[in-house]
Protein backbone atom coordinates (compact mmCIF):
# COMPACT_ATOMS: atom_id res chain seq x y z
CA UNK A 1 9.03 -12.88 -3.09
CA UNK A 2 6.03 -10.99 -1.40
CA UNK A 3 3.58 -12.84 0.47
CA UNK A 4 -0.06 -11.54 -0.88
CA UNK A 5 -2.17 -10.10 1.74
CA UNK A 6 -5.80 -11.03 0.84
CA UNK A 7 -7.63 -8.28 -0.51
CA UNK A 8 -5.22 -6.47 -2.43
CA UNK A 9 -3.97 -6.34 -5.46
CA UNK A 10 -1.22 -8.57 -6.98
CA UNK A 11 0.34 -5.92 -9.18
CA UNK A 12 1.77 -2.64 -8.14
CA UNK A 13 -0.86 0.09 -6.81
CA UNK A 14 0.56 3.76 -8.10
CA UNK A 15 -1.29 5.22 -5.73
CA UNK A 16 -0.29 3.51 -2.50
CA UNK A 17 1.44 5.17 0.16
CA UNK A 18 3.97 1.47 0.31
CA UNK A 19 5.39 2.81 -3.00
CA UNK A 20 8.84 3.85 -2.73
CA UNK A 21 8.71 6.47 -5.75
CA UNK A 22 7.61 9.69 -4.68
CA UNK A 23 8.70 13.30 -5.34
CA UNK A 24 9.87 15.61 -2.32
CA UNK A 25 7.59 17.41 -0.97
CA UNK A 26 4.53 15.59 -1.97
CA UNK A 27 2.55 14.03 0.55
CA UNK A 28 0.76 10.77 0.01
CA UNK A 29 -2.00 9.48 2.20
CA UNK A 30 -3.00 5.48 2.59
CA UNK A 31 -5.56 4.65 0.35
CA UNK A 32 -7.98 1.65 0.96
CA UNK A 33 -5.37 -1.09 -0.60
CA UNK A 34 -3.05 0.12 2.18
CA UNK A 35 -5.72 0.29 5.24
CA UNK A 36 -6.21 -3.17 4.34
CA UNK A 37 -2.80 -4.48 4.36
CA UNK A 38 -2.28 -2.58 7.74
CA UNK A 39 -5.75 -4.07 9.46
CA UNK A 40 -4.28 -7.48 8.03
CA UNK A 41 -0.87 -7.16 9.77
CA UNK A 42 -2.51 -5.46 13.40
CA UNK A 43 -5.33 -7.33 13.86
């Protein structure tokens, strides 16, 4: 399983730029769940 980074969410964000599912040509940008997760993993 995932290991939970503290301060996001458990469940599945729709609007994170980690999610797999997106059409072509759309652009997705990081959204605070994912600036989180990145500060977490560089600090």
């Amino acid at each position: 399983g995932a290991v939970h980074i503290p301060g996001t969410p458990t469940g599945a964000d729709p609007n994170s730029w980690m999610l797999a599912c997106i059409g072509t040509g759309v652009n997705r940008y990081f959204n605070s769940n994912d600036r989180t997760a990145l500060r977490y993993l560089y600090q």
